[in-house]
Every structure is written in structure tokens, then in C-alpha cells.
N, C-alpha and C. Protein backbone atom coordinates (compact mmCIF):
# COMPACT_ATOMS: atom_id res chain seq x y z
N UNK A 1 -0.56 3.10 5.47
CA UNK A 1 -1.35 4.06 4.74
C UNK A 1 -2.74 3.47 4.50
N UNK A 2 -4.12 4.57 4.96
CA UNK A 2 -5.60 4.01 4.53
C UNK A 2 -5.01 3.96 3.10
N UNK A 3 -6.34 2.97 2.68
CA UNK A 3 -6.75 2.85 0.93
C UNK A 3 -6.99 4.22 0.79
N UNK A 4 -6.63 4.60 -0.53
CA UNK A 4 -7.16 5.64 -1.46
C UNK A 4 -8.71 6.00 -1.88
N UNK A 5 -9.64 6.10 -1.69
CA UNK A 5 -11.04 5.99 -1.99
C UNK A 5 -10.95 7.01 -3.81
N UNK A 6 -11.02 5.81 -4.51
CA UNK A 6 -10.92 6.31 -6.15
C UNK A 6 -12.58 6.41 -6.53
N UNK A 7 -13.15 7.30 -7.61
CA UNK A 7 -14.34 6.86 -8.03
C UNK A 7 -13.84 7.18 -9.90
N UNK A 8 -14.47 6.42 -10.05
CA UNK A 8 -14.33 6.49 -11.98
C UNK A 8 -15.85 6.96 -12.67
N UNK A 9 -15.86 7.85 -13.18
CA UNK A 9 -17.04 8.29 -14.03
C UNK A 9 -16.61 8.77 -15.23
N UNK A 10 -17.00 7.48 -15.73
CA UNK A 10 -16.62 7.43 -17.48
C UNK A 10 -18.25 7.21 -18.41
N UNK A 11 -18.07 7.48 -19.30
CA UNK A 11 -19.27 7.35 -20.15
C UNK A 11 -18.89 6.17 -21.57
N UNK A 12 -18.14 5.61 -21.08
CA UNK A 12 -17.76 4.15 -21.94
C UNK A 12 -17.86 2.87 -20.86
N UNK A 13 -18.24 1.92 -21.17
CA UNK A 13 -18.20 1.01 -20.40
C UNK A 13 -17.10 0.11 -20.83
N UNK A 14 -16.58 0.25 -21.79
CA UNK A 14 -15.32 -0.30 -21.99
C UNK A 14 -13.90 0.34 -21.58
N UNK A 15 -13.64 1.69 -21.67
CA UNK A 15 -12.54 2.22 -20.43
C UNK A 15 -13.17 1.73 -19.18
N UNK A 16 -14.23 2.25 -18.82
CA UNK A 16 -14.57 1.73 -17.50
C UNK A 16 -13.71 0.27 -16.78
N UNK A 17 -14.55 -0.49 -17.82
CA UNK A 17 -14.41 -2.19 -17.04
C UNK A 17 -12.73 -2.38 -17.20
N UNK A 18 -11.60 -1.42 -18.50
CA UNK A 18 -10.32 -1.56 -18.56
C UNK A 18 -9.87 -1.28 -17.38
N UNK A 19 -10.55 0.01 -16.73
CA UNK A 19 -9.64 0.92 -15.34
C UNK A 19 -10.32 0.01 -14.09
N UNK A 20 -11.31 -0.72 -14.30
CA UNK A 20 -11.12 -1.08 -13.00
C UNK A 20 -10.57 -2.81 -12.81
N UNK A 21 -10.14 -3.11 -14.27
CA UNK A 21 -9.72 -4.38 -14.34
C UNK A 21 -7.84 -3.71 -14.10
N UNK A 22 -7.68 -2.92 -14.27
CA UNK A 22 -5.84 -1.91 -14.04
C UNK A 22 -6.15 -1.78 -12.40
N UNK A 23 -6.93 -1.14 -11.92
CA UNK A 23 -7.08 -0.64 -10.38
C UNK A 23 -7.20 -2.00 -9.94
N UNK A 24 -7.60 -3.13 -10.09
CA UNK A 24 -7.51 -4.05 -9.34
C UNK A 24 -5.95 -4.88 -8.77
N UNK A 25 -4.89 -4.39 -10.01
CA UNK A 25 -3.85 -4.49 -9.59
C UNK A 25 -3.05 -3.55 -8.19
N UNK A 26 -3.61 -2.54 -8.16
CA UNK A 26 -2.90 -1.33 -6.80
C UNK A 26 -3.90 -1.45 -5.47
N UNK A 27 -2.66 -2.16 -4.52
CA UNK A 27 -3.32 -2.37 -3.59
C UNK A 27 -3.27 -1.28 -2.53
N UNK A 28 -3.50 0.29 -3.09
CA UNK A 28 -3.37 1.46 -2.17
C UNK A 28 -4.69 1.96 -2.28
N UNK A 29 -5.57 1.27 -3.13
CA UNK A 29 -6.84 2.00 -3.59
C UNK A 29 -8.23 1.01 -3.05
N UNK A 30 -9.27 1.68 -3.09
CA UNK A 30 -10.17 0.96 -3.13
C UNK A 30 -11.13 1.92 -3.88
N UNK A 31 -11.73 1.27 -5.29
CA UNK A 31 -12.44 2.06 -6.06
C UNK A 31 -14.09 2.32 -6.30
N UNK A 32 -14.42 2.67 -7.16
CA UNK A 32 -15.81 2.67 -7.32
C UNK A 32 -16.10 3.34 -8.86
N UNK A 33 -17.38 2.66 -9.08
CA UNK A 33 -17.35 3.48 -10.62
C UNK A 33 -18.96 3.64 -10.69
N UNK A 34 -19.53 5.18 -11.37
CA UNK A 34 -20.84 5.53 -11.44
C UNK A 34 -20.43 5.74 -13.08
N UNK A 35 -21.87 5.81 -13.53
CA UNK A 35 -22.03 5.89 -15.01
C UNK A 35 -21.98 7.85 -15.31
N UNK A 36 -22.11 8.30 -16.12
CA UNK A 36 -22.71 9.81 -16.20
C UNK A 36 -23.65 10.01 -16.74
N UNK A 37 -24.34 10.62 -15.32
CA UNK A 37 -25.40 10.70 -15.34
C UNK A 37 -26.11 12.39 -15.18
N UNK A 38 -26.07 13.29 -15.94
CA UNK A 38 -25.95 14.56 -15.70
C UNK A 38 -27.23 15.00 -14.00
N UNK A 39 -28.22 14.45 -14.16
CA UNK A 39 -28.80 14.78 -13.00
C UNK A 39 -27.98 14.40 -11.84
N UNK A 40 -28.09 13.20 -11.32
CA UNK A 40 -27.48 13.15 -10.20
C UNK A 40 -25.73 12.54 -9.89
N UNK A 41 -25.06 13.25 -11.33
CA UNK A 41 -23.69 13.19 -11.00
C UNK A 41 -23.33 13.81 -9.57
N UNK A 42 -23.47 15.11 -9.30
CA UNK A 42 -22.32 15.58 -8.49
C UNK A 42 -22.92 15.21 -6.79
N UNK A 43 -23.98 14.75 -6.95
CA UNK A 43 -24.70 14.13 -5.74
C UNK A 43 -24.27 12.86 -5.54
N UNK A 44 -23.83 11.61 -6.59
CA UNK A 44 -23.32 11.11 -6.82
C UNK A 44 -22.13 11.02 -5.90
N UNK A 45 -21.19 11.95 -6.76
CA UNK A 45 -19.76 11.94 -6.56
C UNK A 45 -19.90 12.01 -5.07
N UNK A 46 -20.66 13.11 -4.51
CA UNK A 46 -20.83 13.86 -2.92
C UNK A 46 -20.95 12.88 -2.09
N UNK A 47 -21.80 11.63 -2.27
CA UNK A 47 -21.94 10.69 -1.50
C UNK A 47 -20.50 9.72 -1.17
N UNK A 48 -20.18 9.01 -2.31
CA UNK A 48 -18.80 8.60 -2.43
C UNK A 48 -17.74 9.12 -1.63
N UNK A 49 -17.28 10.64 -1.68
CA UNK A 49 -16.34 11.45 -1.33
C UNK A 49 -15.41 10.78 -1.56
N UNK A 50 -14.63 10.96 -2.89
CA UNK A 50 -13.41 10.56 -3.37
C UNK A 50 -12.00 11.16 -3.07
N UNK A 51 -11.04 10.74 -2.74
CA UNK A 51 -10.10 11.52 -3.21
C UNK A 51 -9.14 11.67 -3.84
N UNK A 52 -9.63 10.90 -4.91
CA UNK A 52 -9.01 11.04 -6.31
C UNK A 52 -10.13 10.37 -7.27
N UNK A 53 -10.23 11.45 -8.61
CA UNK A 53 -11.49 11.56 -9.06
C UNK A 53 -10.43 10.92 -10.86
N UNK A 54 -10.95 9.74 -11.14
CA UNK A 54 -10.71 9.27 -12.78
C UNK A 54 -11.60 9.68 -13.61
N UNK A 55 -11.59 10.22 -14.56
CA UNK A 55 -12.62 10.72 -15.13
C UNK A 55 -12.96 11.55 -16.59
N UNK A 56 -13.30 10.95 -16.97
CA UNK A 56 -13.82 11.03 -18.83
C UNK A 56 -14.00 12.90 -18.94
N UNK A 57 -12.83 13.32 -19.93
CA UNK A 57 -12.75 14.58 -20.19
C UNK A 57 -14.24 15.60 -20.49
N UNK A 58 -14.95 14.84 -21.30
CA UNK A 58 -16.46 15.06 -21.90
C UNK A 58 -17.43 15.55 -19.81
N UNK A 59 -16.76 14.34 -19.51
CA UNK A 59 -17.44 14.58 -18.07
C UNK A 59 -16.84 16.19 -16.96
N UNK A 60 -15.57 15.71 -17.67
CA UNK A 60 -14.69 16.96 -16.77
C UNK A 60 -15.42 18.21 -16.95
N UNK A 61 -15.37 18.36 -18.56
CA UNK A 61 -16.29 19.94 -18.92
C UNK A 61 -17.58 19.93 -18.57
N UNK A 62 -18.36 19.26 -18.50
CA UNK A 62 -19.37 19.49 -18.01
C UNK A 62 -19.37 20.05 -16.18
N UNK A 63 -18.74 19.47 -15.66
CA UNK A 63 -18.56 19.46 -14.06
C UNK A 63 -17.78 21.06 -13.80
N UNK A 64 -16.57 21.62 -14.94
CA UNK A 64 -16.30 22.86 -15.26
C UNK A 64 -17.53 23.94 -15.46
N UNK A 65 -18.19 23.84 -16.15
CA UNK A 65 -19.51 24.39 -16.72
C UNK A 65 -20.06 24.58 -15.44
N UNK A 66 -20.32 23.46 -14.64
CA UNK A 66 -21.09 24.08 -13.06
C UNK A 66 -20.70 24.29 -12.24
N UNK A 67 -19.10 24.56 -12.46
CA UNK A 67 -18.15 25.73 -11.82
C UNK A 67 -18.65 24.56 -9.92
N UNK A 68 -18.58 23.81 -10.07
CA UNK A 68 -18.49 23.24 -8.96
C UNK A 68 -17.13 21.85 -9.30
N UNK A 69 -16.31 22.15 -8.34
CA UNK A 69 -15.29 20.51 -8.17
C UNK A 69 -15.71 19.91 -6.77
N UNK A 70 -15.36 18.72 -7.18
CA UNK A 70 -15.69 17.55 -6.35
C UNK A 70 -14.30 17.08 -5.56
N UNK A 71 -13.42 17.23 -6.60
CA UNK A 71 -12.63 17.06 -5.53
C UNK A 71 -11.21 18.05 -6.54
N UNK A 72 -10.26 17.99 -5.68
CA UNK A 72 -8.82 18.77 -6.21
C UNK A 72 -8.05 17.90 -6.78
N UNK A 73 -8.03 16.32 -6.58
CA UNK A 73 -7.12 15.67 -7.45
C UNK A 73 -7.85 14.79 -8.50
N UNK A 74 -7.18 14.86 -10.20
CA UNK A 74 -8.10 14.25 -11.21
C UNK A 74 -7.07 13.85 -11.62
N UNK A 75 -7.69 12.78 -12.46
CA UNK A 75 -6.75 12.12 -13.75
C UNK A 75 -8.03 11.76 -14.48
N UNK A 76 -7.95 12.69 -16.05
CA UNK A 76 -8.47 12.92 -16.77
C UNK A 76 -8.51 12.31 -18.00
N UNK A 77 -9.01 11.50 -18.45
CA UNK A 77 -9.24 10.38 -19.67
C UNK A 77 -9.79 11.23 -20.66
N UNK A 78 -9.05 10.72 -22.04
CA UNK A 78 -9.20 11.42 -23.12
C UNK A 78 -8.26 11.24 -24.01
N UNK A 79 -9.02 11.82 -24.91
CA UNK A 79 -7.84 11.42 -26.50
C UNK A 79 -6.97 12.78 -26.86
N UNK A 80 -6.94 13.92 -26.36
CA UNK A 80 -6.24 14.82 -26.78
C UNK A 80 -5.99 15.64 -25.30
N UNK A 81 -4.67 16.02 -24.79
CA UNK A 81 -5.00 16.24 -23.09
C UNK A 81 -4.80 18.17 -23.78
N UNK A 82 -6.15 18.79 -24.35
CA UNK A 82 -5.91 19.84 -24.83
C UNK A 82 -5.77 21.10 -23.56
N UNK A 83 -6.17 20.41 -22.40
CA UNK A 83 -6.09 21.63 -21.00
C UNK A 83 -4.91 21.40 -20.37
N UNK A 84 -4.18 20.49 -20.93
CA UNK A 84 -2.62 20.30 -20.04
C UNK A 84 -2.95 20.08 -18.40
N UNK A 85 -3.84 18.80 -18.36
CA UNK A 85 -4.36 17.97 -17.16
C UNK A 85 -2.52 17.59 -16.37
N UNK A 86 -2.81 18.09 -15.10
CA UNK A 86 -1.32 17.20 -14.50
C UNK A 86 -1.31 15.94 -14.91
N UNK A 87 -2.37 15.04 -14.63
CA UNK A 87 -2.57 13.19 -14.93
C UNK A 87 -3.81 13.64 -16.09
N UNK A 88 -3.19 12.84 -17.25
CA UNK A 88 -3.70 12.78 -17.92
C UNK A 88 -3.82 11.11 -18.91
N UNK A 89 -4.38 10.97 -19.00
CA UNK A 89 -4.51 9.07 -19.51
C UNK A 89 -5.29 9.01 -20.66
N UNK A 90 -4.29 9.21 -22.15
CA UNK A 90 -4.34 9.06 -23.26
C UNK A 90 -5.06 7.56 -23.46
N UNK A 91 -6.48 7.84 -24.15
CA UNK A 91 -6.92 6.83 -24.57
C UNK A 91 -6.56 6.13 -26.17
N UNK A 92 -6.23 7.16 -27.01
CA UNK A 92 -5.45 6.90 -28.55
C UNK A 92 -3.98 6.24 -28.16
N UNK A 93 -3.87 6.17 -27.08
CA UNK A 93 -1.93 6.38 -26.79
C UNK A 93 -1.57 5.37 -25.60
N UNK A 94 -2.14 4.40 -24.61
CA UNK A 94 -1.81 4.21 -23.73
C UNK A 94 -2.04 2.37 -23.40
N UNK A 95 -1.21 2.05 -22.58
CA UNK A 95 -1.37 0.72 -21.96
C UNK A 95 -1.11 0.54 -20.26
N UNK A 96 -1.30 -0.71 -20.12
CA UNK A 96 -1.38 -0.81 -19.03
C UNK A 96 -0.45 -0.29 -18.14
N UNK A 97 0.63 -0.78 -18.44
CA UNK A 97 1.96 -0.21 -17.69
C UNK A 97 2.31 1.26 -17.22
N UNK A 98 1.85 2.07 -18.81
CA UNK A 98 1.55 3.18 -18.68
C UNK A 98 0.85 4.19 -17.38
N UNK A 99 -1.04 3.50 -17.69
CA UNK A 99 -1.71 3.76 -16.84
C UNK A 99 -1.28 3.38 -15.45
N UNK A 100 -0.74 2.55 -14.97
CA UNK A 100 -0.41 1.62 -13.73
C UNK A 100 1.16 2.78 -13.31
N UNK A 101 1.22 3.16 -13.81
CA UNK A 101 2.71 4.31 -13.52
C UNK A 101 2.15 5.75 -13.00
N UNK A 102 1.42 6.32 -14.23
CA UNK A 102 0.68 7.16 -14.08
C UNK A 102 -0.57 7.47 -12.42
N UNK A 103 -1.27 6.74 -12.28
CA UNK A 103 -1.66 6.19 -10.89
C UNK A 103 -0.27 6.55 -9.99
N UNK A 104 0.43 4.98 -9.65
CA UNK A 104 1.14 5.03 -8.94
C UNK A 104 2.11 6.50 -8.68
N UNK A 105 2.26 7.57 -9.81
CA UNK A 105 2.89 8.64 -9.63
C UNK A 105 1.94 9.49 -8.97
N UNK A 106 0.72 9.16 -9.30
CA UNK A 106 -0.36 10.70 -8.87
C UNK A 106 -0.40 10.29 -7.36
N UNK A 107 -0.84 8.75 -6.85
CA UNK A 107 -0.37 8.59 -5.45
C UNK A 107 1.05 8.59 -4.19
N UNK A 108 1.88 8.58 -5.10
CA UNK A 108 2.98 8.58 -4.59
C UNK A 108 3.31 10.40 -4.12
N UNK A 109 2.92 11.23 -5.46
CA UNK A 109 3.21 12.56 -5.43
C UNK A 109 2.20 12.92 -4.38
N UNK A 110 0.89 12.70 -3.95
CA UNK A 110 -0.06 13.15 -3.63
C UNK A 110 -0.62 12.96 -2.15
N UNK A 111 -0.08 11.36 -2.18
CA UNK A 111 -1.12 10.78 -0.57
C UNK A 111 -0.02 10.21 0.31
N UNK A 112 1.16 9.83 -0.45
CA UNK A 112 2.34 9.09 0.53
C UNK A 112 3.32 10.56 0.93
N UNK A 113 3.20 10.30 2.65
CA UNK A 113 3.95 11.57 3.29
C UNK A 113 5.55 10.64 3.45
N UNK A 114 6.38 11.37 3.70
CA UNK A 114 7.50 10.28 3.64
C UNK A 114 7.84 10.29 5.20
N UNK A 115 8.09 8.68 5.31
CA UNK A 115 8.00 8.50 6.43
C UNK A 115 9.24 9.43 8.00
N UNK A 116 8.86 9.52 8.83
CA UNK A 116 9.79 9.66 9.28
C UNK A 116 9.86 9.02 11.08
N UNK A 117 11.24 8.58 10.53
CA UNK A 117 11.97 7.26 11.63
C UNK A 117 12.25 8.26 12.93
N UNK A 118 11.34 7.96 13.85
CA UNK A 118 11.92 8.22 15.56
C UNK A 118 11.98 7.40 16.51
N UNK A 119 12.91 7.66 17.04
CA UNK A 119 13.48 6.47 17.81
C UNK A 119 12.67 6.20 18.80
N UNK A 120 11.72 7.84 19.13
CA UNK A 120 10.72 7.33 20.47
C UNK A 120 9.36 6.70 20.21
N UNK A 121 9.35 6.25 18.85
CA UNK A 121 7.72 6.09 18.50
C UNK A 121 8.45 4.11 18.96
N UNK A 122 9.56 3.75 19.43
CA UNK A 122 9.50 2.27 19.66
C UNK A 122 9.98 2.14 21.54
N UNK A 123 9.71 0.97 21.46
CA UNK A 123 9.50 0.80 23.16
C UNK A 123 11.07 0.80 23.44
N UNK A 124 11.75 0.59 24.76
CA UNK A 124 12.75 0.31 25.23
C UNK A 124 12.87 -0.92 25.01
N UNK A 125 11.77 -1.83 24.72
CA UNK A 125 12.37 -3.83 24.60
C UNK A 125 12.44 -3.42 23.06
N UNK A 126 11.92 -2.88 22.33
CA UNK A 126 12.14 -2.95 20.43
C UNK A 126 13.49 -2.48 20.31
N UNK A 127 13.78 -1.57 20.85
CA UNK A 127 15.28 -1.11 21.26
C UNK A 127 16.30 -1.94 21.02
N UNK A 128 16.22 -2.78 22.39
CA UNK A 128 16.86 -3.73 22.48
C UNK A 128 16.57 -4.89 21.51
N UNK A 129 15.70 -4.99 20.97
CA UNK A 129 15.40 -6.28 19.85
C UNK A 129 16.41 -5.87 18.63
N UNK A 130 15.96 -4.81 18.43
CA UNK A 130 17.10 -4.14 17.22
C UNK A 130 18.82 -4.19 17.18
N UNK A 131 18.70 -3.83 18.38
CA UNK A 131 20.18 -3.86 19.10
C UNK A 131 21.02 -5.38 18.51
N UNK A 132 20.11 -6.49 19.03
CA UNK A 132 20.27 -7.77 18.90
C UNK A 132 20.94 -7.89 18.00
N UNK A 133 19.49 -7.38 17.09
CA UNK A 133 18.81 -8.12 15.46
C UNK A 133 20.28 -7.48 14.85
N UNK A 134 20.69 -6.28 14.71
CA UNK A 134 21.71 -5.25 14.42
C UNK A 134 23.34 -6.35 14.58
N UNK A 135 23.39 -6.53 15.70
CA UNK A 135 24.64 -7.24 16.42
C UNK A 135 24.78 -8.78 15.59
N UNK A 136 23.46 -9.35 15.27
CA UNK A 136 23.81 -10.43 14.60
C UNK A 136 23.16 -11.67 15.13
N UNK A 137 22.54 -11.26 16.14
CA UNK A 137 22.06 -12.50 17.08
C UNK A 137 20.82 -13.36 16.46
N UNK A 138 20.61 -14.59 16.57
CA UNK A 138 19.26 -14.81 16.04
C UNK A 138 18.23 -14.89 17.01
N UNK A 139 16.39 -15.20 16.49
CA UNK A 139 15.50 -14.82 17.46
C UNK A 139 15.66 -15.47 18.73
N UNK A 140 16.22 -16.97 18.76
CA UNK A 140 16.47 -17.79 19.70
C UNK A 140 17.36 -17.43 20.39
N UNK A 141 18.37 -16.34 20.09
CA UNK A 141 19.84 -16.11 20.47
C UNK A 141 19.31 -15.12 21.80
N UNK A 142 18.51 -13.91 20.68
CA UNK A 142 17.77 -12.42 21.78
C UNK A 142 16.88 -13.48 22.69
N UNK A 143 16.10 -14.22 22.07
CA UNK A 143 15.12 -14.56 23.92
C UNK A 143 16.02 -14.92 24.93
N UNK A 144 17.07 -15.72 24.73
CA UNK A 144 17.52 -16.32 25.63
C UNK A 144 18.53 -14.92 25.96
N UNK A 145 19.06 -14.18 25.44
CA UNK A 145 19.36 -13.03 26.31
C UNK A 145 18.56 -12.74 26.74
N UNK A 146 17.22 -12.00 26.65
CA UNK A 146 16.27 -11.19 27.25
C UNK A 146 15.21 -11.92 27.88
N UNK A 147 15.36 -13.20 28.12
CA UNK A 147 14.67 -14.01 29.17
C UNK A 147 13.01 -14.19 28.63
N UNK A 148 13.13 -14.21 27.06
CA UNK A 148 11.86 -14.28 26.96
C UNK A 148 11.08 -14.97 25.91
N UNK A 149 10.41 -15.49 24.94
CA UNK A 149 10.59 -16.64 24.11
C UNK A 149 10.43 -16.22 22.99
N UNK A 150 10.99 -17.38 22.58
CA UNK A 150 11.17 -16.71 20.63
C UNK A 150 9.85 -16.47 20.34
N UNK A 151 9.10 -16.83 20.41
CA UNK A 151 7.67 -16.01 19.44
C UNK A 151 7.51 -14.82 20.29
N UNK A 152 7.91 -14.04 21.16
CA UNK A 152 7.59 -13.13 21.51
C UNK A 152 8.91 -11.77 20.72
N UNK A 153 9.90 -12.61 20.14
CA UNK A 153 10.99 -11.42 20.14
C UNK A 153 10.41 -11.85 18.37
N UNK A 154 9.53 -12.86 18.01
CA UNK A 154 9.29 -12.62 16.36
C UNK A 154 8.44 -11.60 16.47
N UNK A 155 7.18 -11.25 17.66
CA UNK A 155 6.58 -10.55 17.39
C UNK A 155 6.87 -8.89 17.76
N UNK A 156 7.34 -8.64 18.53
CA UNK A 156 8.66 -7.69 18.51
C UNK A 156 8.87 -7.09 17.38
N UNK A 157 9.96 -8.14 16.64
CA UNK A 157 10.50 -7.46 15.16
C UNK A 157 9.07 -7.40 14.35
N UNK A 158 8.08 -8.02 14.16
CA UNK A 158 6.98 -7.81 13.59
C UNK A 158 6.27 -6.06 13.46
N UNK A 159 6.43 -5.77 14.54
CA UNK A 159 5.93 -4.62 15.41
C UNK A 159 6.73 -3.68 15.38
N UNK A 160 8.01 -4.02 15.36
CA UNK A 160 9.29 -3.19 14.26
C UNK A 160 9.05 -2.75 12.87
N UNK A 161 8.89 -3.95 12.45
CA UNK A 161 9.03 -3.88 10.78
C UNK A 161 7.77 -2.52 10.67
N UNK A 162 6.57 -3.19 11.33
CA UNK A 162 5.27 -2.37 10.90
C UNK A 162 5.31 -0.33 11.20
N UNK A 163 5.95 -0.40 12.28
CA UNK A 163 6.58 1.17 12.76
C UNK A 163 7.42 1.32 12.33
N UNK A 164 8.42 1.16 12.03
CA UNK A 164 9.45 1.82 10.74
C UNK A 164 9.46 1.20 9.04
N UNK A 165 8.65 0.49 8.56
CA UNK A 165 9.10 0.02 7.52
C UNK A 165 10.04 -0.59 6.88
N UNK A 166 11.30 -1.01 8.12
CA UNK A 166 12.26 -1.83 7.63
C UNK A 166 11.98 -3.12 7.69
N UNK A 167 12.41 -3.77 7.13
CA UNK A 167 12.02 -5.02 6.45
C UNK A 167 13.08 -6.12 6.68
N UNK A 168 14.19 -5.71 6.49
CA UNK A 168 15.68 -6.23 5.94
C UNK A 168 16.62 -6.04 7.19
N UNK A 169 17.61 -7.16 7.95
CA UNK A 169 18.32 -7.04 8.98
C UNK A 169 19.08 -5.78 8.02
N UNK A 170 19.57 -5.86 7.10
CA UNK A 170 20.70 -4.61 6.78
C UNK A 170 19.66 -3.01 6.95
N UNK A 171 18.38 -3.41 6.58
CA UNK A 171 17.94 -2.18 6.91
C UNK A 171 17.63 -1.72 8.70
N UNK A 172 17.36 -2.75 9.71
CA UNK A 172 18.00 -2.26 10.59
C UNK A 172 19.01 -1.94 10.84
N UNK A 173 19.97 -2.64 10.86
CA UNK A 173 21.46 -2.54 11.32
C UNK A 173 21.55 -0.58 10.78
N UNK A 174 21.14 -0.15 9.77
CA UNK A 174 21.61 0.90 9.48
C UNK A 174 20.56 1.82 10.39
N UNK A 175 19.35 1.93 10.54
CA UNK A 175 18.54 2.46 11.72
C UNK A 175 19.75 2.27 13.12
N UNK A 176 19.77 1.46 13.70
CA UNK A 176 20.26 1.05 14.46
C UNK A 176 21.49 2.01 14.85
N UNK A 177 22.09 2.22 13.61
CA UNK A 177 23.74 2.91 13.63
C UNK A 177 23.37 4.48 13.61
N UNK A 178 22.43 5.00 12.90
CA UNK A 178 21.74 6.12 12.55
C UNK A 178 21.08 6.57 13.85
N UNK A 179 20.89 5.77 14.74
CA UNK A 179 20.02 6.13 15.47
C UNK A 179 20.52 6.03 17.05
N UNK A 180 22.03 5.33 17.20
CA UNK A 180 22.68 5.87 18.47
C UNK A 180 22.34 4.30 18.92
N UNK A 181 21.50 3.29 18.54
CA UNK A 181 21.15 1.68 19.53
C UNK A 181 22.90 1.20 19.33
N UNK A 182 23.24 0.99 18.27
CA UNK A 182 24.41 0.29 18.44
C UNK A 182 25.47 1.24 17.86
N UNK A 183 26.93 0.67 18.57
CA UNK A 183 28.13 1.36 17.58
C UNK A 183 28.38 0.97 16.57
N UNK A 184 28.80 1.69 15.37
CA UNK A 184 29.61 0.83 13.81
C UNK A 184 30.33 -0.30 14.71
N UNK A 185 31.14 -0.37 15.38
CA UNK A 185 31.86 -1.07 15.82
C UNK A 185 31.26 -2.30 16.30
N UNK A 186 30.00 -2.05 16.84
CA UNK A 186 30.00 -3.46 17.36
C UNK A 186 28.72 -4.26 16.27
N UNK A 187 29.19 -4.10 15.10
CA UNK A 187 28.46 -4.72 13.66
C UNK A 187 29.38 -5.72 13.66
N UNK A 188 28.76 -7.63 13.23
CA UNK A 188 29.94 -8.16 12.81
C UNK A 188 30.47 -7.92 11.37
């Protein structure tokens, strides 16, 4: 997944420097923060092109008022969430963990498509690497079946892991079974 392109336009410099000392923890984002500045806010924002907009309620109404949005997804800072904001980030009410959930839900709901595993997006040798990896063999075990050297069958499963997201021999082995490479049966 690209980074997230976040921009923050708050009119405190102390939420500010909090959210981007919190955003420095999520490594799905890459942020930015402008002050508010009523002239050249939304020229501002336009340059940036965010897509996901943090942003000081006081700022929200104003940007309402000129009946222009910048973008469709917000999380709206403030002490009372009186418009029933989807993301909303209570400044009387909130901590890190909080905020760091909140985020992670608005991206999770919003920018992560869920993946989906096909068997043809991998080569006929990843195939067989899986097959191996599945069966039990180690990397030294598959080269010397497949005539070819262990740093080439690490980079293989590397190239695995990165196209399906499995991580874990048990999470192949179950691709593997799911997916017609090996039988239940021939699992040790």
C-alpha cells in the first residue's frame, strides 16, 4: 500500500506539534501541516492534495461556509463533535491510544482494499517454492531439489511473502491447501 498523503490544519500549535508527534508513529502515512490561514487556505490544501484531511472544527466551518471541500475524508478536532463527524478527535476527552485507533480505523475502513490471493499473480517456480516450503522442506532442502541455490529460493519466498502477505510457513501451508499446490495429505 502507497503512504496515505495526510495534511493537518489546525489553528493551535500545540494539537498541531501533538498530531504530528502521534502520526509519526503510523507508518501508512506521510503528513504535512499548514497553519490557518483564511486567504490562502484552500489553495493551500489544493496544492498538497490530501487524502485525508485532520482538521480543527473552527477551520471545518469556515471551509463549510465556502461550500467548497477539499477533500471527502476528515477527521475533525474539537471539543464538542456537535455535527456527528464520522472521525471525530475529542480534544477535552482524548489520548494517544485513542487518537492512534481512531486513525488506524479511518485508514483501515477507507484506503486498505482487502487483499485478494490468486494463484496466477505467482510464477510456476513460487509454486513450487510453496509446495516445498508447505511439505516441510528447508531452503537448502528446495535448492537442492530444484537445482538451484539457497539465496535464490530465499529470494523466491521473499517475493512470496511480498505478493501474498503471508509471512508464516503455517500461513502458507494453508494458501498452499486452499489453493490446490499441495494435498492435506501430504502436510507433515
Amino acid at each position: 500500500m502507497n503512504k496515505i498523503k495526510v495534511l493537518i490544519i489546525n489553528n493551535s500549535y500545540v494539537i498541531s506539534s501533538g498530531l504530528q508527534n502521534i502520526l509519526n508513529e503510523i507508518a501508512e502515512i506521510t503528513y504535512s501541516n499548514i497553519e490557518f490561514n483564511e486567504k490562502n487556505l484552500l489553495n493551500d490544501v489544493a496544492k498538497f492534495n490530501p487524502e485525508l484531511l485532520i482538521i480543527n472544527e473552527l477551520v471545518f466551518k469556515f471551509l463549510k461556509l465556502e461550500k467548497q471541500t477539499t477533500t471527502n475524508l476528515l477527521i475533525v478536532i474539537g471539543d464538542e463533535n456537535k455535527e456527528s463527524h464520522k472521525y471525530f478527535i475529542n480534544t477535552l476527552n482524548d489520548n494517544k491510544s485513542t487518537v492512534i485507533s481512531l486513525i488506524r480505523k479511518c485508514i483501515t475502513e477507507n484506503f486498505e482494499k482487502p487483499t485478494k490471493i490468486k494463484n496466477e499473480s505467482l510464477s510456476s517456480r513460487e509454486n513450487e517454492i510453496i509446495k516445498y516450503v508447505a511439505i516441510g522442506f528447508t531452503n537448502q532442502e528446495i535448492a537442492d531439489k530444484l537445482f538451484i541455490s539457497k539465496y535464490t529460493v530465499i529470494t523466491h519466498r521473499k517475493n512470496i511473502t511480498n505478493k501474498l502477505n503471508i509471512k508464516t510457513v503455517s500461513g502458507l501451508t494453508v494458501y498452499a491447501i486452499l489453493n490446490n499446490i499441495i494435498d492435506i495429505n501430504d502436510v507433515n
